[in-house]
N, C-alpha and C. Protein backbone atom coordinates (compact mmCIF):
# COMPACT_ATOMS: atom_id res chain seq x y z
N UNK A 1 21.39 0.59 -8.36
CA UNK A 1 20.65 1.79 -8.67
C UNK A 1 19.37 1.48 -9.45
N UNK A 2 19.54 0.91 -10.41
CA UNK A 2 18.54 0.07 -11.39
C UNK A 2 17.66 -0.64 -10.19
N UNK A 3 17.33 -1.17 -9.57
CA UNK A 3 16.63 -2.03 -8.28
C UNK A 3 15.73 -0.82 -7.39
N UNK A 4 16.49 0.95 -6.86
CA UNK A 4 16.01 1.26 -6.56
C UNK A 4 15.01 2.46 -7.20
N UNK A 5 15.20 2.37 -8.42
CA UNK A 5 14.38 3.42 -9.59
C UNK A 5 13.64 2.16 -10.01
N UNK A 6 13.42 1.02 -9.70
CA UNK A 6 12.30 0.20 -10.23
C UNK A 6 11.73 0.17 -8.88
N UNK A 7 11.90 0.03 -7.94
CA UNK A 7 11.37 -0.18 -6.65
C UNK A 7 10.60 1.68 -6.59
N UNK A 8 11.12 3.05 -6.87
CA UNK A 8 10.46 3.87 -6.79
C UNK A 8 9.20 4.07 -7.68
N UNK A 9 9.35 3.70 -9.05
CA UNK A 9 8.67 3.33 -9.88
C UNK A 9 7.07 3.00 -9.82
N UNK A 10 7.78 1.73 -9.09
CA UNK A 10 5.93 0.60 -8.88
C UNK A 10 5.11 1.76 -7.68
N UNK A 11 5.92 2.21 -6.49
CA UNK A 11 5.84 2.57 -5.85
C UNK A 11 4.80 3.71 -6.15
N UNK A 12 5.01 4.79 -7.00
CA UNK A 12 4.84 5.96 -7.53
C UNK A 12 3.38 5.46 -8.53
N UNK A 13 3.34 4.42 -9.15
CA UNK A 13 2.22 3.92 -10.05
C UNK A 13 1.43 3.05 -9.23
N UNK A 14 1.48 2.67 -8.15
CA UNK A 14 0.50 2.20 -7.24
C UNK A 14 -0.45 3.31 -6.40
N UNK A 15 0.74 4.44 -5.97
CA UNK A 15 0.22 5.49 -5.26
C UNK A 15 -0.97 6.33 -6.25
N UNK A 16 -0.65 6.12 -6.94
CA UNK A 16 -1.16 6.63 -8.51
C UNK A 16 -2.55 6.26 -8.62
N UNK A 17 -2.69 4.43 -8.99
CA UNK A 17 -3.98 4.18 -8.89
C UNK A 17 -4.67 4.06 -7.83
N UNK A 18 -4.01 4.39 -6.84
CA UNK A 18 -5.27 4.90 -5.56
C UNK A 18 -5.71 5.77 -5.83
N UNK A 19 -5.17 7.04 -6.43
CA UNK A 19 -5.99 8.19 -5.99
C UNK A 19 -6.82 7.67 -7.59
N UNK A 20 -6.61 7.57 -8.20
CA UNK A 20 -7.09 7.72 -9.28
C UNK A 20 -8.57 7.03 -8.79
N UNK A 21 -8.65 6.00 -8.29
CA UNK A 21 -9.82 4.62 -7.86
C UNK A 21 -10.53 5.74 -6.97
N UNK A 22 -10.13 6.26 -5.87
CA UNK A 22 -10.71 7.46 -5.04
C UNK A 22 -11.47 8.55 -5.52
N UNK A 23 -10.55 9.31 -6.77
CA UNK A 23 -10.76 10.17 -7.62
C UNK A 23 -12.52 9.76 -8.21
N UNK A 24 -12.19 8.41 -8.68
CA UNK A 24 -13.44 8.12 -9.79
C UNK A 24 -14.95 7.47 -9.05
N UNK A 25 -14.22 7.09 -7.54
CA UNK A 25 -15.54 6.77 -7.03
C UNK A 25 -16.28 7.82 -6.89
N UNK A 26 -17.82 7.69 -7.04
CA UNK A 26 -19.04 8.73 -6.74
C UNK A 26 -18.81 9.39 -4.93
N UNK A 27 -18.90 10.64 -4.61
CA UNK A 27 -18.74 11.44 -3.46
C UNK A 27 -19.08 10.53 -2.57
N UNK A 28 -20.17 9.99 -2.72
CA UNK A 28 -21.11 9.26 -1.75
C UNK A 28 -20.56 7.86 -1.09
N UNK A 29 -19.52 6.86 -1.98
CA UNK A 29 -19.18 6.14 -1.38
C UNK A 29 -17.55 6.00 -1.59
N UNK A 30 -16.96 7.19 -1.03
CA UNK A 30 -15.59 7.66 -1.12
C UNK A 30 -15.44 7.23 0.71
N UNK A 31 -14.76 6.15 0.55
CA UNK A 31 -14.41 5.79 1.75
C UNK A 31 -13.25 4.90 1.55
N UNK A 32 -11.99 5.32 2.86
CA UNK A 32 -10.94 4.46 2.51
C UNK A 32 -10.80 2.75 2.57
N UNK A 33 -12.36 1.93 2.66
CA UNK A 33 -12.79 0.90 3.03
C UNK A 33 -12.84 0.38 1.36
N UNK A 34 -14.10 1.25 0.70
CA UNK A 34 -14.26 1.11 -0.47
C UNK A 34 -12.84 1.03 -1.51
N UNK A 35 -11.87 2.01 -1.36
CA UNK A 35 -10.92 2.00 -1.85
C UNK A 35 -10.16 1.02 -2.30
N UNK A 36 -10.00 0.27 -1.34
CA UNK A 36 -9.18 -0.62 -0.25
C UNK A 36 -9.64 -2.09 -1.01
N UNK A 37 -11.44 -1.96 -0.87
CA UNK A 37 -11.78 -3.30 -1.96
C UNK A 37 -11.88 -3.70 -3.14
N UNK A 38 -11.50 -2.32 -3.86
CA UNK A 38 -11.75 -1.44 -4.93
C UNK A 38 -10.29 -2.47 -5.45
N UNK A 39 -9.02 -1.71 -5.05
CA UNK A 39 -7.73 -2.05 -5.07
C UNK A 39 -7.68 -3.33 -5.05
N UNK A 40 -8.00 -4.08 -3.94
CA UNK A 40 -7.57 -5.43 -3.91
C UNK A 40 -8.96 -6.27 -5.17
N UNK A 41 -9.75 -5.72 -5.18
CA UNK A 41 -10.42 -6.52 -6.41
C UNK A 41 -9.21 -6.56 -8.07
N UNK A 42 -8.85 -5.30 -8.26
CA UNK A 42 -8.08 -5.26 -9.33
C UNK A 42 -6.97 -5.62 -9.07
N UNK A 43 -6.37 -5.87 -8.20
CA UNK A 43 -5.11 -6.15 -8.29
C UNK A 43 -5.21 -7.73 -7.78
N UNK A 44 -6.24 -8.54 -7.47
CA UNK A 44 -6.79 -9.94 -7.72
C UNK A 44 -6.81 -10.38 -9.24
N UNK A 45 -7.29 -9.50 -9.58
CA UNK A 45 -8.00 -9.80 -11.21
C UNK A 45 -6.44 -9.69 -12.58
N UNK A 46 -5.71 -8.64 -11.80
CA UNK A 46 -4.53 -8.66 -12.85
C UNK A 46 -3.60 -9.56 -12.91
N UNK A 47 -3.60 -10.11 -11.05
CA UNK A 47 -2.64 -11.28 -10.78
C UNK A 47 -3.40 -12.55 -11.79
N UNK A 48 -4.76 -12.79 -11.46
CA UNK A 48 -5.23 -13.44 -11.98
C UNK A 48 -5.07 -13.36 -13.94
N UNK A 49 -5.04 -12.77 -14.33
CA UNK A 49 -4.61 -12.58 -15.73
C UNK A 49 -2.52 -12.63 -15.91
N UNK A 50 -1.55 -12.29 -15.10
CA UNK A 50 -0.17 -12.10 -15.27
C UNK A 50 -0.13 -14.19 -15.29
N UNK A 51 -0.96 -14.50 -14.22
CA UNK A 51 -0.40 -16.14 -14.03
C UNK A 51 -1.04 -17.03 -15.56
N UNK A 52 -2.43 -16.50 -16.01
CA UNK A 52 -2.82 -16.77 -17.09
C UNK A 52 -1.65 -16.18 -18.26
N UNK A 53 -1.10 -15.54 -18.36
CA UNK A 53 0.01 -15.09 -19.66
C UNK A 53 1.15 -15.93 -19.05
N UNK A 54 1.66 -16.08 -18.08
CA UNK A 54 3.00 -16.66 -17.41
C UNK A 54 2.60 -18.04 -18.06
N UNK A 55 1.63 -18.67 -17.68
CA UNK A 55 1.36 -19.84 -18.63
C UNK A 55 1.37 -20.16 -19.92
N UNK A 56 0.30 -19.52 -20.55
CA UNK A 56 0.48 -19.22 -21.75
C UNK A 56 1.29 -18.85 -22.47
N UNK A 57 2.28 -18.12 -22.17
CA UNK A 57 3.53 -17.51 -22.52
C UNK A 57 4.89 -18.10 -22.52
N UNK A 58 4.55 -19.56 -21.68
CA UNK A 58 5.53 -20.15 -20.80
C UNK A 58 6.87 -19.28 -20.68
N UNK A 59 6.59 -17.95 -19.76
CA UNK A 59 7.80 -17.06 -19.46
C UNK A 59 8.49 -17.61 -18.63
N UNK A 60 9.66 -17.37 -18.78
CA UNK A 60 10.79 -18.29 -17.93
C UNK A 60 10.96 -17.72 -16.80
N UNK A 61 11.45 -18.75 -15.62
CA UNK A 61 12.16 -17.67 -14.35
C UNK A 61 13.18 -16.82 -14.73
N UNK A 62 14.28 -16.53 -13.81
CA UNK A 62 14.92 -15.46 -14.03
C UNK A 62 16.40 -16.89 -14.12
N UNK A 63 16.96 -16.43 -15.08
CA UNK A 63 18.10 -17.11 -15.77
C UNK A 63 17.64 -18.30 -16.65
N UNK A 64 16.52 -18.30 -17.06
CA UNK A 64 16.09 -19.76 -17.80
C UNK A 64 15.88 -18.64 -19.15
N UNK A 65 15.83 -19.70 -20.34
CA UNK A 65 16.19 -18.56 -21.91
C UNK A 65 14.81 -19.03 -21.93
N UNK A 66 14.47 -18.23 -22.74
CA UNK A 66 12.49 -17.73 -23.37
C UNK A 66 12.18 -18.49 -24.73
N UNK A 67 11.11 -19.18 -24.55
CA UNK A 67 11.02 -19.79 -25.55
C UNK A 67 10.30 -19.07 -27.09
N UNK A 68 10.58 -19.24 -28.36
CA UNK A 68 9.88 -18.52 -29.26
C UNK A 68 8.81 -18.11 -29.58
N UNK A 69 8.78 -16.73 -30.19
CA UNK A 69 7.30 -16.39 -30.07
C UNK A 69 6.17 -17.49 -30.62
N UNK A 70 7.02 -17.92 -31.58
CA UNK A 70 5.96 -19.13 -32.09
C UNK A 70 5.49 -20.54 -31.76
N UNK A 71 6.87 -20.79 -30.70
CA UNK A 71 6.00 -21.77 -30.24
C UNK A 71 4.94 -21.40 -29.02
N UNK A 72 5.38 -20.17 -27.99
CA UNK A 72 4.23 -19.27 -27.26
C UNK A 72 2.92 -19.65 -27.95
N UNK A 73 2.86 -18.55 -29.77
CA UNK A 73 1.51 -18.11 -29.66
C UNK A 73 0.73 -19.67 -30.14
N UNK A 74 1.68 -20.43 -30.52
CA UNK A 74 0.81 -21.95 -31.52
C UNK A 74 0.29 -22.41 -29.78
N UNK A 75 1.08 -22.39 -28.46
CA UNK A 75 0.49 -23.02 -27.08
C UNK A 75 -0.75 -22.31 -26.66
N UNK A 76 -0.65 -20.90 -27.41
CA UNK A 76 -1.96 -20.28 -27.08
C UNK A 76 -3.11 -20.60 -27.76
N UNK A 77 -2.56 -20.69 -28.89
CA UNK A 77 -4.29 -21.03 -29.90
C UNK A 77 -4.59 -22.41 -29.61
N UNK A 78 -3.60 -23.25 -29.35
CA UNK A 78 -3.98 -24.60 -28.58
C UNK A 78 -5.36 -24.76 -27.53
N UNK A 79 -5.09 -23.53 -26.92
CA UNK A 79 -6.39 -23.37 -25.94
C UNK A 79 -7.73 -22.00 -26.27
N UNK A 80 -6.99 -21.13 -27.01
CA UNK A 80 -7.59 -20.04 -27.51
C UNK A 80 -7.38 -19.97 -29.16
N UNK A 81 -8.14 -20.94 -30.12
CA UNK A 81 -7.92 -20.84 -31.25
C UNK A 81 -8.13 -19.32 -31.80
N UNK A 82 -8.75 -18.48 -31.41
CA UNK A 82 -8.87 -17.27 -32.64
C UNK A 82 -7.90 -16.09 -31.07
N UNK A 83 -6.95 -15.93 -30.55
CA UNK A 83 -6.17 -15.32 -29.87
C UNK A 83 -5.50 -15.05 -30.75
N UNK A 84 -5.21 -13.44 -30.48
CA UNK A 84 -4.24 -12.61 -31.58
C UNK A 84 -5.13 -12.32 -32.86
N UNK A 85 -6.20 -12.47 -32.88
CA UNK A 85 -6.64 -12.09 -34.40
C UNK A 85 -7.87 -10.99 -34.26
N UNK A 86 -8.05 -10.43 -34.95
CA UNK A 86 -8.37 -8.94 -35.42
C UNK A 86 -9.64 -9.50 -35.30
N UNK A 87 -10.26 -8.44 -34.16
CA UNK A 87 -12.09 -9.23 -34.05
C UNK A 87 -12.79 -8.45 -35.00
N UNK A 88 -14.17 -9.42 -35.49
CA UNK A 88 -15.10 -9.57 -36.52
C UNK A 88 -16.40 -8.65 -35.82
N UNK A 89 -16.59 -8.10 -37.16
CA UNK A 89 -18.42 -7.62 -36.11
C UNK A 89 -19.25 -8.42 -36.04
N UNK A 90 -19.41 -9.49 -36.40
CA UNK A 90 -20.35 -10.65 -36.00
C UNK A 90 -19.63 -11.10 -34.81
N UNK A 91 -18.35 -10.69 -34.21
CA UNK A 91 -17.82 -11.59 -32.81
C UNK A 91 -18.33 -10.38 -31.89
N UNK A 92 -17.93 -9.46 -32.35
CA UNK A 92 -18.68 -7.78 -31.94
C UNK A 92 -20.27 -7.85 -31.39
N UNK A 93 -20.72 -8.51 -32.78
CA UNK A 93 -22.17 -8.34 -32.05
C UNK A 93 -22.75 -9.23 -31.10
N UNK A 94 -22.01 -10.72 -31.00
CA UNK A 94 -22.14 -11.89 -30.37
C UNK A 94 -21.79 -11.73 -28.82
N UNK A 95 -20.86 -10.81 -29.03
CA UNK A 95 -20.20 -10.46 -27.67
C UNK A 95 -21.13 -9.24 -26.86
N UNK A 96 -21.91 -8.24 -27.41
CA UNK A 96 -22.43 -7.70 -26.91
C UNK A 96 -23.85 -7.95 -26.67
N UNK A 97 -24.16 -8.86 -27.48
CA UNK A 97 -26.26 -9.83 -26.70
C UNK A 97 -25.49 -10.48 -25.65
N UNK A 98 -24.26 -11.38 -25.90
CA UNK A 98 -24.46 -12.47 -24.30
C UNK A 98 -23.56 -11.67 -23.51
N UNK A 99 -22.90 -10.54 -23.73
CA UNK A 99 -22.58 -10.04 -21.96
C UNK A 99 -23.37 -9.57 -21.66
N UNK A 100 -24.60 -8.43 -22.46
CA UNK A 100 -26.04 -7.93 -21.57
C UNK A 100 -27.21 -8.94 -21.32
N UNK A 101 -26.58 -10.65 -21.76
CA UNK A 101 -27.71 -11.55 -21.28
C UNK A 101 -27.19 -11.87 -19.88
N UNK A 102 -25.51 -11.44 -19.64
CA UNK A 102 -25.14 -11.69 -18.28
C UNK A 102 -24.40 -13.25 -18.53
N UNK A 103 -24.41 -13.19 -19.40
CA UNK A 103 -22.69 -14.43 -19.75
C UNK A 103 -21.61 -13.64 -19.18
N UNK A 104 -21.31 -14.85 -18.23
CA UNK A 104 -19.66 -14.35 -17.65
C UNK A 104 -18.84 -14.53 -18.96
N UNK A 105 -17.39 -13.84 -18.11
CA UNK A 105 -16.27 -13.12 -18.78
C UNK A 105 -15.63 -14.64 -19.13
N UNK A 106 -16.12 -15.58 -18.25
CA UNK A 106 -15.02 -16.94 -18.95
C UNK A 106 -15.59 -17.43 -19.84
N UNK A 107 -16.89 -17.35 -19.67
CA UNK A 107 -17.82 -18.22 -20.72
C UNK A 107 -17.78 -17.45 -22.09
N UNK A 108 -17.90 -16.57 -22.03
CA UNK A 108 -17.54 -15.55 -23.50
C UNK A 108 -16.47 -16.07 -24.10
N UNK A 109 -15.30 -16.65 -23.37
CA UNK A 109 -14.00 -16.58 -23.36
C UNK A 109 -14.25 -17.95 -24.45
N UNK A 110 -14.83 -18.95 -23.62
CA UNK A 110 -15.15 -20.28 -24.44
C UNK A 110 -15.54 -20.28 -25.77
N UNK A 111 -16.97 -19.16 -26.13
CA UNK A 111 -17.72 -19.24 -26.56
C UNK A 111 -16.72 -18.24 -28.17
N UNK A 112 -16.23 -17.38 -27.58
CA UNK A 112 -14.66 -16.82 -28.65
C UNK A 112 -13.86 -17.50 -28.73
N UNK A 113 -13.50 -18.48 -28.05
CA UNK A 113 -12.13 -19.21 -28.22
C UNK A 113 -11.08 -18.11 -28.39
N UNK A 114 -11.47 -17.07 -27.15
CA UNK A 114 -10.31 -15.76 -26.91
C UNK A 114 -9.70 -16.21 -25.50
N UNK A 115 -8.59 -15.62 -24.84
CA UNK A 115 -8.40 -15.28 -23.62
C UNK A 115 -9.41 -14.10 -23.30
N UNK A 116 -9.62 -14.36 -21.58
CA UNK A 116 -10.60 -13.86 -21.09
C UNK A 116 -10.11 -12.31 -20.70
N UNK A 117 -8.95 -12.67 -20.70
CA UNK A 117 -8.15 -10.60 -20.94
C UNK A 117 -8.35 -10.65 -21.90
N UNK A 118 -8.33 -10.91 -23.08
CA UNK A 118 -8.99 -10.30 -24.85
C UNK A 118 -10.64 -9.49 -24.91
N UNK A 119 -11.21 -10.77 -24.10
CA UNK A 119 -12.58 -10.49 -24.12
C UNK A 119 -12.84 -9.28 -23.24
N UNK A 120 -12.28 -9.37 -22.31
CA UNK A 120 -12.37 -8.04 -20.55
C UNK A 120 -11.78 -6.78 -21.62
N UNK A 121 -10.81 -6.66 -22.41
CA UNK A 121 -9.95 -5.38 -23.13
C UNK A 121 -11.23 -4.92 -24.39
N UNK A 122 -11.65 -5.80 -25.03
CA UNK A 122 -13.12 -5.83 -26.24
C UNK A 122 -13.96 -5.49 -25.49
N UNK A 123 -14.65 -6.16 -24.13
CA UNK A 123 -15.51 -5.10 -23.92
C UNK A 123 -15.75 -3.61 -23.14
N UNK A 124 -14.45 -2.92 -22.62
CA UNK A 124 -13.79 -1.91 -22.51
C UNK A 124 -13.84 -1.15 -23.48
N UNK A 125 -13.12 -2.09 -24.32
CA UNK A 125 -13.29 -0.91 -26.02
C UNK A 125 -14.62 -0.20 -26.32
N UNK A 126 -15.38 -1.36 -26.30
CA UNK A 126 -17.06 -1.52 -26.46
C UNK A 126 -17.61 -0.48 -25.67
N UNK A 127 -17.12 0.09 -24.65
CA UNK A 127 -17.81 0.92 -23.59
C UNK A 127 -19.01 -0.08 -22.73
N UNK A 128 -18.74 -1.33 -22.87
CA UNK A 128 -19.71 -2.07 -21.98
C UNK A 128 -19.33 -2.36 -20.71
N UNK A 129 -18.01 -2.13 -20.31
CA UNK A 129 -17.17 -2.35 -19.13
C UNK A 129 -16.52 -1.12 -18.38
């Protein structure tokens, strides 16, 4: 039962962000083409961020035990020294000259020593995204 209320679930929240992606495109280029690239761009980009945390996270398969949060977040700052920490307005303001100089989202990433989902969620916040 549990299998098919998770299977209705995804189901129901996928159907979801279609219309929603449809909903928000401009009249003019509301086409089920656009949609379609719309969708598969984000749902590229999230896979692309779940395999970045699956790593980072080193989440286990299914019957393998999970390793501690602490040794997780110490593997993360290994590669992302300031990950997990409460951003600065000097990282604030650093972050908003080089994404309108057109610094990509990885290079920011470097340049914070954040994950590049930290940086993509900050500048969302920011209203720059």
């Amino acid at each position: 039962m549990q299998e098919v209320m998770w299977s209705f679930m995804v189901d129901q929240t996928i159907r979801q962000a279609i219309m929603h992606c449809w909903m928000m495109l401009p009249e003019e280029e509301r086409s089920l083409e656009r949609v379609e690239k719309e969708i598969f761009r984000l749902v590229q980009r999230a896979l692309q961020d779940l395999k970045e945390d699956i790593t980072a996270f080193e989440l286990p398969e299914a019957g393998e035990s999970k390793p501690s949060g602490d040794k997780q977040l110490a593997k993360i700052r290994a590669k992302h020294p300031r990950a997990y920490e409460r951003w600065t307005e000097a990282e604030d303001d650093l972050l908003r000259r080089r994404f309108k100089e057109g610094i990509s989202i990885e290079e920011l990433s470097k340049v914070l020593r954040r994950q590049s989902s930290a940086v993509r969620s900050r500048l969302q916040k920011l209203g720059l995204v």
